[in-house]
Protein backbone atom coordinates (compact mmCIF):
# COMPACT_ATOMS: atom_id res chain seq x y z
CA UNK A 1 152.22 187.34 120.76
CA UNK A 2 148.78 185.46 121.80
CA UNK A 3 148.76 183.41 124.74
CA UNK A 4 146.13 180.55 126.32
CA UNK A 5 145.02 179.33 129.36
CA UNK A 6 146.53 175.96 129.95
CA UNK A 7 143.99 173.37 129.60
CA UNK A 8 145.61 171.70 132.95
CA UNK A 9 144.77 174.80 135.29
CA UNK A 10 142.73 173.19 138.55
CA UNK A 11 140.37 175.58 140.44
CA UNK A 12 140.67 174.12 143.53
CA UNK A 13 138.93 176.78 145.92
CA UNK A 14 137.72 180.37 145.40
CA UNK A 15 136.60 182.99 148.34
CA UNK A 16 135.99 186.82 147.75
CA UNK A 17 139.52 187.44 147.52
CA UNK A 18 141.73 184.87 146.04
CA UNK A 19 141.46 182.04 144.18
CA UNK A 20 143.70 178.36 144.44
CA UNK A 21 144.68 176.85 141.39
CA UNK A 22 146.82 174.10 140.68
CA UNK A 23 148.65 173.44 137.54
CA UNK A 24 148.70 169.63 136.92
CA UNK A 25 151.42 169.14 134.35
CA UNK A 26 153.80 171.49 136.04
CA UNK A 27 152.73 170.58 139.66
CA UNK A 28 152.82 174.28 140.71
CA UNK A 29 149.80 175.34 143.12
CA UNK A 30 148.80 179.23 143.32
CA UNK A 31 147.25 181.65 145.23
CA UNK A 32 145.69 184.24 143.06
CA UNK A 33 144.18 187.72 143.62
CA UNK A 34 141.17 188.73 141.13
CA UNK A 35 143.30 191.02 139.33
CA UNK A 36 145.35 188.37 138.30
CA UNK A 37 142.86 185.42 138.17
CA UNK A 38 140.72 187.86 135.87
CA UNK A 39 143.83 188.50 133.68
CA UNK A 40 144.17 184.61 133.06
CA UNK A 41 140.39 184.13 132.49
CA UNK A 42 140.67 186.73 129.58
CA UNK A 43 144.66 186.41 128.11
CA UNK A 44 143.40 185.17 124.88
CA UNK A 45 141.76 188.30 123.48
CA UNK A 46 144.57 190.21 122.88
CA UNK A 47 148.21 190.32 121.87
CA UNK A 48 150.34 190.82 124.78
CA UNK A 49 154.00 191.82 125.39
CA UNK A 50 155.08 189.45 127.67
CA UNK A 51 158.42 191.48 129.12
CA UNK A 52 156.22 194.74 129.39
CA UNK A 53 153.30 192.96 131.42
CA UNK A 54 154.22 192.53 134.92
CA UNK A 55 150.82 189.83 135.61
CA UNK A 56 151.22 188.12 132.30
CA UNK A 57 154.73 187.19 133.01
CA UNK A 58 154.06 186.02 136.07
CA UNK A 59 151.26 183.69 134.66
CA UNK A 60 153.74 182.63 132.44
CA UNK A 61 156.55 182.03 134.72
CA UNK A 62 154.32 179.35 137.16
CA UNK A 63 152.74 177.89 133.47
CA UNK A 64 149.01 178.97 133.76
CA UNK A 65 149.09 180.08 130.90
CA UNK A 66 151.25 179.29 127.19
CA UNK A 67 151.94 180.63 123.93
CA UNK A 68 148.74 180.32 121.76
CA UNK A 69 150.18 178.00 119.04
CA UNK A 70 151.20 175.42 121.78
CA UNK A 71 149.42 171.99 121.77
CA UNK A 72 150.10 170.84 125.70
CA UNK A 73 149.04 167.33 124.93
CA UNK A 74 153.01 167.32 123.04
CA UNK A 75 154.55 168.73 125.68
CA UNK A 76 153.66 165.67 127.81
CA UNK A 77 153.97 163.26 124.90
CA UNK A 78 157.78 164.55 124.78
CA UNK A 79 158.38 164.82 128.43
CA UNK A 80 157.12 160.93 128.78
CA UNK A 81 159.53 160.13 125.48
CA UNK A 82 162.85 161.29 127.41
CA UNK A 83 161.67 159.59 130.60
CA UNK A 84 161.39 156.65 128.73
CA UNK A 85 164.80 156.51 126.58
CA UNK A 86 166.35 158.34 129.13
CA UNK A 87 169.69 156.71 130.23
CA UNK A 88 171.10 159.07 132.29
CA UNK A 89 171.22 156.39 135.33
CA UNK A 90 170.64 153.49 136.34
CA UNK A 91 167.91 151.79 138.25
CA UNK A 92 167.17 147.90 138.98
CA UNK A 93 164.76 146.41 141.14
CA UNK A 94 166.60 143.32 142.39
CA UNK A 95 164.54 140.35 143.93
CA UNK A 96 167.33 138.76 146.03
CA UNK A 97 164.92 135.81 146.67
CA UNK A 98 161.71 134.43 145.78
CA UNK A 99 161.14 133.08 148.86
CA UNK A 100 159.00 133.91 151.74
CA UNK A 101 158.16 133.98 155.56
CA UNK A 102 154.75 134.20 154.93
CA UNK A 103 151.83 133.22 153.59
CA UNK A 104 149.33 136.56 152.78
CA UNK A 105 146.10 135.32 151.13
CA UNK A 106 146.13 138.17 148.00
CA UNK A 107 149.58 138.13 147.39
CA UNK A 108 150.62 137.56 143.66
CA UNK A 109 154.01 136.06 143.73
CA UNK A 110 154.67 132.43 143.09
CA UNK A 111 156.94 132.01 145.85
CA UNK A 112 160.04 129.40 146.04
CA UNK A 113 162.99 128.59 148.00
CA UNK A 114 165.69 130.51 145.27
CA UNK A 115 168.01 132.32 146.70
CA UNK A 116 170.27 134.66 144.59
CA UNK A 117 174.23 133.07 144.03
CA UNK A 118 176.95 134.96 144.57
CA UNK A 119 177.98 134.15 140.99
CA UNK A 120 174.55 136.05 139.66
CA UNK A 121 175.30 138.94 142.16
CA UNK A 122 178.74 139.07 140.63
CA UNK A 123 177.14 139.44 136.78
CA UNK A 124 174.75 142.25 138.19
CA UNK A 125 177.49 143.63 139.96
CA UNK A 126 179.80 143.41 136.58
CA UNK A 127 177.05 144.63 134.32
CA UNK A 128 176.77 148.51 136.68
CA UNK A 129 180.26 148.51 136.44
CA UNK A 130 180.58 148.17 133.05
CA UNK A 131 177.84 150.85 132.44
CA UNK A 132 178.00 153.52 135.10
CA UNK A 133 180.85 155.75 133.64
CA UNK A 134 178.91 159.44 133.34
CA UNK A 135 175.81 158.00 134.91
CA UNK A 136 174.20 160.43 137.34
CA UNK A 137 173.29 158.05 140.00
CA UNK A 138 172.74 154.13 140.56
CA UNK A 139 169.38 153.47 142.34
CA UNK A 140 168.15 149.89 143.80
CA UNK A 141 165.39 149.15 145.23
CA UNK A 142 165.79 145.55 147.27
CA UNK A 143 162.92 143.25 146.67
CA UNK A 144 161.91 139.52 146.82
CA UNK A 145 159.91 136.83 147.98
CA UNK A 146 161.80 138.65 151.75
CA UNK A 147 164.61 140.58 150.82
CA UNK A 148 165.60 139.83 154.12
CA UNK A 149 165.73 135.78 154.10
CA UNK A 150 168.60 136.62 152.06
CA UNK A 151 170.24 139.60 153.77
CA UNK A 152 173.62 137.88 152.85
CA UNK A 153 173.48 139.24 148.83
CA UNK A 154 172.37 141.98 150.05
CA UNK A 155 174.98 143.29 152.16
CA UNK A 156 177.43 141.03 149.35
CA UNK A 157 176.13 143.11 146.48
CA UNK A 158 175.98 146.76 148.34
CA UNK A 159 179.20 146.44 149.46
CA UNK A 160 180.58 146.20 145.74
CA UNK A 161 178.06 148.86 144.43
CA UNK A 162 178.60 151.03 146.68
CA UNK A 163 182.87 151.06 145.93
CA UNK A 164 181.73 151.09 142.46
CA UNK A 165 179.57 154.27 142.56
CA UNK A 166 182.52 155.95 145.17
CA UNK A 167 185.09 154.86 142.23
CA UNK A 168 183.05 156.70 139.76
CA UNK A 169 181.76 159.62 141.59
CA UNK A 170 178.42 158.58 140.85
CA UNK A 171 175.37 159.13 143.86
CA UNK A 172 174.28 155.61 145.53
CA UNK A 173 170.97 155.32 146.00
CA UNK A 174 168.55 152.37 147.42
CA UNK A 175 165.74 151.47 149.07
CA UNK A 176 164.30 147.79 150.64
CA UNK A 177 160.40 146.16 150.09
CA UNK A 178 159.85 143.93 152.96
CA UNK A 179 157.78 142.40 155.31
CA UNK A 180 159.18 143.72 158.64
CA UNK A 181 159.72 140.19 160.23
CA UNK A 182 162.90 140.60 160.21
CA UNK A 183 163.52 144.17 160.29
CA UNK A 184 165.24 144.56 163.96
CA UNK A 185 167.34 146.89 164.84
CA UNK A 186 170.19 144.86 164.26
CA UNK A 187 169.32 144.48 160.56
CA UNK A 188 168.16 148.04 160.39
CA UNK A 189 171.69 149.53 161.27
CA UNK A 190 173.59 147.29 159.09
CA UNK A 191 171.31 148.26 156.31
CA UNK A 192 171.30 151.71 156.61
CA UNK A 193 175.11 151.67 157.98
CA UNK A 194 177.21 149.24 155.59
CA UNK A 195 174.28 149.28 152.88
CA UNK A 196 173.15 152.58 152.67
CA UNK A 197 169.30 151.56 152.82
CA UNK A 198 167.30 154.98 153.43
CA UNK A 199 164.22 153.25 154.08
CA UNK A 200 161.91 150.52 154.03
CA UNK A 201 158.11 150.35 152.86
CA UNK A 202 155.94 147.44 155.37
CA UNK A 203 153.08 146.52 155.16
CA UNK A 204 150.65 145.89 158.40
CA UNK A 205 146.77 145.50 157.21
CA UNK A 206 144.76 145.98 160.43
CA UNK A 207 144.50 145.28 164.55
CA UNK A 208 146.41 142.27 165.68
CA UNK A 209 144.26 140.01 165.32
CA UNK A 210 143.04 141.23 161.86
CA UNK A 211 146.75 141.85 160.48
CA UNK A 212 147.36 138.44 161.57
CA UNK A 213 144.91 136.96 159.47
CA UNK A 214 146.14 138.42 156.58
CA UNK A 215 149.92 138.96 156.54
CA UNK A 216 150.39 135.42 157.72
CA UNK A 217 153.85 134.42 159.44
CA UNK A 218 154.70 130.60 158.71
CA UNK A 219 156.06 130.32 161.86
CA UNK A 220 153.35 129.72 163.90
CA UNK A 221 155.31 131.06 167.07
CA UNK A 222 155.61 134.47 165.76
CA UNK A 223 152.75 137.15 166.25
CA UNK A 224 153.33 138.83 162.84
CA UNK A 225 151.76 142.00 164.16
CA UNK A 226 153.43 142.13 167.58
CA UNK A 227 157.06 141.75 165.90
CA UNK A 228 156.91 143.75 163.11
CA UNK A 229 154.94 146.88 165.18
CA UNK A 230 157.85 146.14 167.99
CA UNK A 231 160.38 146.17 164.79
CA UNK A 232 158.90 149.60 163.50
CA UNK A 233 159.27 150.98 166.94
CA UNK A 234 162.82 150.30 167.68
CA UNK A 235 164.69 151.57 164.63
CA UNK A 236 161.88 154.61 163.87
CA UNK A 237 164.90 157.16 165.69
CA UNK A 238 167.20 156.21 162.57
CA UNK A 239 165.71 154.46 159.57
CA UNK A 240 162.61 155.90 157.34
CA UNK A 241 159.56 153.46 157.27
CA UNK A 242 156.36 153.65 155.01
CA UNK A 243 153.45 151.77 156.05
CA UNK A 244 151.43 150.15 153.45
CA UNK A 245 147.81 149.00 154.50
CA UNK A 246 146.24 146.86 151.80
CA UNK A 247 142.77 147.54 151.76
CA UNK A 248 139.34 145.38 150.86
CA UNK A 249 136.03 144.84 152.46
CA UNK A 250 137.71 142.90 155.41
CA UNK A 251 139.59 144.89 157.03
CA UNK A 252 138.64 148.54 155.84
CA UNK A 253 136.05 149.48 159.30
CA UNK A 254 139.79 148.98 161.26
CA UNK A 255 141.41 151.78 158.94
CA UNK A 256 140.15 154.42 161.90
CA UNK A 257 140.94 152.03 164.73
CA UNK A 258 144.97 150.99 163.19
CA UNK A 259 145.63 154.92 162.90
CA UNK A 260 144.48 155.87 166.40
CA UNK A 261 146.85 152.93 167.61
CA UNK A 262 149.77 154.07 165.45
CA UNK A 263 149.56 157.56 166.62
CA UNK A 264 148.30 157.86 170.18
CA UNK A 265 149.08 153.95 171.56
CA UNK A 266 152.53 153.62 170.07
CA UNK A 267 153.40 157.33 170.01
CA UNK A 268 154.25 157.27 166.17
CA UNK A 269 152.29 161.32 165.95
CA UNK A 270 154.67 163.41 165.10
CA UNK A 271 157.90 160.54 164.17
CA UNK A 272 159.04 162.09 161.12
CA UNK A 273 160.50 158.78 159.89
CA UNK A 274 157.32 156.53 160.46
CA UNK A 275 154.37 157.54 157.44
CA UNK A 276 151.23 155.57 156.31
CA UNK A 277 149.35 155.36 153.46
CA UNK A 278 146.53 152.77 151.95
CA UNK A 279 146.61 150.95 149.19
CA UNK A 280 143.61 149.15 147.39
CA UNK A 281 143.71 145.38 146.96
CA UNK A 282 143.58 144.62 143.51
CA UNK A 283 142.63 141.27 141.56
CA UNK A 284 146.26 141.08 140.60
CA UNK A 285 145.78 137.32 139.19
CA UNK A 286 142.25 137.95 137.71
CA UNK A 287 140.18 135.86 140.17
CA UNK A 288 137.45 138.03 140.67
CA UNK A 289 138.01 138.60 144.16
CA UNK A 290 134.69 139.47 145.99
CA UNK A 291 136.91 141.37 148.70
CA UNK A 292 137.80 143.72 146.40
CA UNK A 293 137.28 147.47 146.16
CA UNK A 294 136.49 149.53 142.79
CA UNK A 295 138.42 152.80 142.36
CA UNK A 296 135.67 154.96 143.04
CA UNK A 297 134.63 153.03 146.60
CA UNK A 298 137.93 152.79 147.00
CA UNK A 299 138.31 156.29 146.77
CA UNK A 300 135.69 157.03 149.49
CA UNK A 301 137.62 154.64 151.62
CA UNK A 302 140.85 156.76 150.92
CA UNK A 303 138.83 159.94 151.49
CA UNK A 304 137.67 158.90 155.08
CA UNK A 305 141.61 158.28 155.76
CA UNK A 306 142.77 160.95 154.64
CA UNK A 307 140.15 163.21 156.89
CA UNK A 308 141.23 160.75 159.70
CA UNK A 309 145.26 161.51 159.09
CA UNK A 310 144.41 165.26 158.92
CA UNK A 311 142.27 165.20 162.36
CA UNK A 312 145.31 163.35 163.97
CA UNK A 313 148.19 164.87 162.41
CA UNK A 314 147.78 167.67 159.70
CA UNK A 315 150.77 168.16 158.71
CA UNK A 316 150.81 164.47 157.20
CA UNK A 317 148.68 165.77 154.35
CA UNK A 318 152.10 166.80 152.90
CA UNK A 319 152.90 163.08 152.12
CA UNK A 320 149.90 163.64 149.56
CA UNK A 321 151.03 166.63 147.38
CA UNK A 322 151.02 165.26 143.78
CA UNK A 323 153.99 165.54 141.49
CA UNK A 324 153.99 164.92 138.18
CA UNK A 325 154.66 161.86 136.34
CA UNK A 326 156.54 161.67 132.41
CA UNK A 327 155.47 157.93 132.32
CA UNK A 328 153.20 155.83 134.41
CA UNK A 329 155.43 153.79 135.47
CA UNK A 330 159.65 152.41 135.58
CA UNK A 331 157.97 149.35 133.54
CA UNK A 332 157.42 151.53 130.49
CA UNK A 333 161.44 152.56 130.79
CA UNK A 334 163.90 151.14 127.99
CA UNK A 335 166.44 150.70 130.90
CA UNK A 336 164.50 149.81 133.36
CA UNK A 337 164.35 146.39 134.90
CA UNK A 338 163.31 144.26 137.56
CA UNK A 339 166.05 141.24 138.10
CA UNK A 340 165.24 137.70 139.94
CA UNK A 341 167.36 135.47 141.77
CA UNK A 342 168.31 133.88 138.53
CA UNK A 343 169.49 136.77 136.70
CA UNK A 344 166.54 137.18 134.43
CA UNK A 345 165.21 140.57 133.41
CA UNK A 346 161.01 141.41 133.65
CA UNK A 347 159.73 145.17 132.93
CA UNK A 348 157.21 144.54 136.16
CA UNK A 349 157.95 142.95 139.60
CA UNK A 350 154.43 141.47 139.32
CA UNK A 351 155.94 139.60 136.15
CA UNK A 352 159.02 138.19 138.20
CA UNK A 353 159.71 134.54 138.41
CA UNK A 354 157.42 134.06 135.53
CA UNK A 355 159.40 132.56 132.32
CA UNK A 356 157.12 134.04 129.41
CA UNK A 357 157.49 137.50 130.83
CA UNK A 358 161.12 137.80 130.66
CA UNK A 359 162.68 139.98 128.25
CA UNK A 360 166.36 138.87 128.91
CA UNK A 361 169.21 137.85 131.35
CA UNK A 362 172.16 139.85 132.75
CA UNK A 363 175.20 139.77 131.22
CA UNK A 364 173.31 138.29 127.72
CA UNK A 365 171.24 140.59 124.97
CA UNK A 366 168.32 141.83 126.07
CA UNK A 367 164.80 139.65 124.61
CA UNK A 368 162.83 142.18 122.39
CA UNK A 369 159.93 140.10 122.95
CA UNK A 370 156.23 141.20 122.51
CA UNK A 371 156.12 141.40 125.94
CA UNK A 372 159.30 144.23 126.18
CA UNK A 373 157.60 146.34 123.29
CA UNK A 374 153.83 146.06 124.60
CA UNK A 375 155.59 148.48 127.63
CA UNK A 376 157.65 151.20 125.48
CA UNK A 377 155.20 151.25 122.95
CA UNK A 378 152.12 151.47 125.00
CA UNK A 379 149.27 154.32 124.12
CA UNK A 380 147.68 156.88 126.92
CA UNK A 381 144.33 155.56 126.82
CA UNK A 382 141.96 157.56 124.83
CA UNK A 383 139.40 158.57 127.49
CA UNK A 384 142.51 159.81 129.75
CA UNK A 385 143.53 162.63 126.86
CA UNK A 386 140.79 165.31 128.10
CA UNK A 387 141.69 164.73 131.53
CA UNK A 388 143.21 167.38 133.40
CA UNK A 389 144.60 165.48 136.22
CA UNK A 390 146.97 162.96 133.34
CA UNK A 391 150.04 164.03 134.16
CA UNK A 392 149.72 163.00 137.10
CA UNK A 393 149.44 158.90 136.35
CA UNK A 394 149.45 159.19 132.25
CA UNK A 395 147.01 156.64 132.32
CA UNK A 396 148.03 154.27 135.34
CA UNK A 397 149.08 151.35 135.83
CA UNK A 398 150.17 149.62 132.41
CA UNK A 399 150.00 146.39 133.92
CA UNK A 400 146.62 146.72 134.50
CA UNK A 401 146.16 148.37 130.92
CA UNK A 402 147.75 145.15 129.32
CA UNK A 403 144.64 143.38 130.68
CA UNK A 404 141.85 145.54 129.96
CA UNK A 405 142.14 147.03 126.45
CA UNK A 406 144.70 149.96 127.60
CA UNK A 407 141.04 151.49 129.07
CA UNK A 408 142.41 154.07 132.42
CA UNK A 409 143.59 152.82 135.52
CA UNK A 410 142.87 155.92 137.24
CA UNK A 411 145.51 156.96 139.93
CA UNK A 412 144.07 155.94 143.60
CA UNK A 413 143.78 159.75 144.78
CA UNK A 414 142.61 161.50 141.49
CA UNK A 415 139.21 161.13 143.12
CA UNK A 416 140.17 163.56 146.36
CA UNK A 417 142.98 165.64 144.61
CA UNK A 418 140.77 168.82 145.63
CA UNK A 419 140.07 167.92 149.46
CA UNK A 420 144.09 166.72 149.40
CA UNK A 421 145.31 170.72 148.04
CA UNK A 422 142.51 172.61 150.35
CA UNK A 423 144.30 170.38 153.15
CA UNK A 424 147.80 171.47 152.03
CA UNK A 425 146.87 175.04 151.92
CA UNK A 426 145.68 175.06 155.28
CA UNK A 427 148.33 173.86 156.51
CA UNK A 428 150.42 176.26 154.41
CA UNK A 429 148.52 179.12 155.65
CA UNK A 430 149.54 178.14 159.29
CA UNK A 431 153.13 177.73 158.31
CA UNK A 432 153.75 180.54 155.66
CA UNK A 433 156.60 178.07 154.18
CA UNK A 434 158.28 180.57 151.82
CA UNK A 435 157.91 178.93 148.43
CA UNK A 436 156.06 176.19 148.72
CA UNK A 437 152.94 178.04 147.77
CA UNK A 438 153.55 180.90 145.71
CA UNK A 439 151.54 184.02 146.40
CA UNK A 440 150.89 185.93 143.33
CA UNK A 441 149.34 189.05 144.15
């Protein structure tokens, strides 16, 4: 039988005796001798017997290379068709409230003072019980508005899906969006305790006095940075917190500045619960935002902090390993939804609260709406199909795409994917972590 080089093989570095590659639609990363590296450069000019061939078969095994008569670009088509009917389990996003604490300048949300009902909770709750029997897990991710100003439903509804998921057998799973106000340790316990919350992703965009500018506390008595860094620091020995920095023009010269002050000032270096990461601002409600970055800046800004994590802590680079993704996003899911306070179904939490966008209500049939089809039935953009880094955001963001022709919404770290997997294999080299870096020599 003929085989082929797969067309999403990465060189990622080469010396006089190995070579790195990375294989983007399998997410397997390799360290290859010449002997081998010079079989995969040639496997296509002969016919090859695959159990006989000690290299070739180990090509094959880590998917460098594939069977001649194999178009790749349907492998990924198919993988991203069972993501999206899949319906093995079940996964909501559920904004408990649409109201807020605060009052952050970019943020897309129309924000108001609904509160989930217990009598909504009790449909969502109904609905997962009706539906979980043989369902491999049940995973929630706890959204809003603040999740928190309505902690109530939140310990109401885990309470009930967590006896539901012990009744069936069936792995609990869920995670909570907020904006660390009210994230004490108090909270923190009984969410991870009574709620089984593994973690929380907050979001602090600068310095004091910058972060407090821009995540804005309506209480004018609170120092949103103080209280939410003091937060962070008093429940980091238990409960798993990702920091999000939003990033523009204003406040990306602090990047340097907030990560000294995370590592060295409040000791956060080597907290294995405590991460960070950047995000780019983006014109979410198609203002035109001056403030904002473009991917490419943006992905000199993200280059500079990831050189700045790796100088202060290099074993954070493993935060940045890719992984591969069937579908861009839950949106593009047949089961997937995102549920407000009222009940109402959306495909994208940047969609909630906002009446054209929904595609149903719990405990009615599900709105096949243009809306609800434009999702499942959206393309890979055209200029993405010769990429070799698309499995790794098929395309991007399809909210984004909805707005701009379904052109690519490149993933924010395609740009330093190379400098991110030299990083990693430094590190590896240090640690020799059997597997995580196969050696095939």
């Amino acid at each position: 039988m003929k085989y082929k080089e797969s067309f999403y093989n990465i060189e990622i570095d080469r010396t006089d005796n190995f070579v790195l590659l990375f294989n983007s639609l399998r997410c397997v990363y390799v360290k290859l001798n010449e002997e081998y590296y010079g079989r995969l450069k040639s496997i296509s000019l002969t016919d090859i017997d695959l159990e006989n061939d000690v290299i070739t078969k180990d090509l094959y095994k880590y998917g460098l290379i594939i069977e001649d008569d194999v178009d790749e670009m349907d492998i990924l088509k198919l993988n991203g068709e069972i993501s999206k009917y899949n319906n093995l389990g079940m996964g909501y996003t559920i904004a408990v409230t649409m109201d807020c604490n605060m009052a952050c300048p970019y943020c897309y949300e129309r924000h108001d003072k609904t509160n989930m009902t217990i009598d909504v909770a009790d449909k969502i709750v109904d609905n997962v019980k009706n539906n979980i029997k043989d369902k491999k897990f049940l995973d929630i991710c706890w959204y809003g508005g603040e999740p928190l100003l309505a902690l109530d439903i939140v310990e109401y509804m885990s309470e009930k899906l967590i006896k539901i998921c012990e009744d069936n057998d069936v792995p609990y799973y869920s995670f909570i969006v907020t904006n660390g106000l009210k994230l004490n340790r108090e909270t923190a316990e009984l969410l991870k305790n009574k709620c089984k919350v593994s973690g929380a992703q907050v979001t602090i965009d600068g310095l004091e006095e910058t972060h407090n500018k821009r995540r804005i506390s309506l209480d004018k008595n609170i120092n949103s940075f103080n209280t939410i860094v003091n937060n962070i620091d008093s429940i980091k020995d238990f409960f798993k917190v990702s920091i999000r920095v939003n990033v523009d023009k204003d406040n990306s010269n602090e990047i340097d500045k907030l990560l000294d002050y995370f590592l060295y000032e409040m000791n956060w270096k080597d907290e294995k619960n405590v991460n960070t990461y950047i995000a780019r601002v983006e014109d979410k409600n198609r203002c035109s935002l001056a403030s904002c970055y473009s991917v490419l800046d943006f992905n000199k800004i993200e280059q500079n902090f990831v050189d700045k994590l790796f100088e202060l802590n290099r074993k954070s680079i493993k935060n940045f390993y890719p992984r591969s993704m069937a579908i861009a996003c839950g949106a593009q899911q047949l089961y997937g939804a995102v549920i407000d306070p009222h009940g109402n179904y959306y495909k994208c939490w940047e969609e909630v609260g906002i009446d054209k966008y929904k595609v149903g209500s719990v405990g009615k049939t599900s709105r096949i709406n243009k809306n609800f089809l434009k999702y499942i039935y959206m393309d890979i953009p055209d200029e993405c199909r010769e990429c070799k880094y698309l499995s790794l955001c098929n395309g991007g963001c399809p909210r984004t795409r909805l707005y701009n022709g379904n052109k690519s919404c490149c993933y924010r770290n395609l740009g330093i994917m190379k400098d991110i997997l030299k990083k990693y294999y430094i590190v590896w080299s240090e640690e020799k972590r059997e597997g995580s870096l196969p050696e095939v020599k």
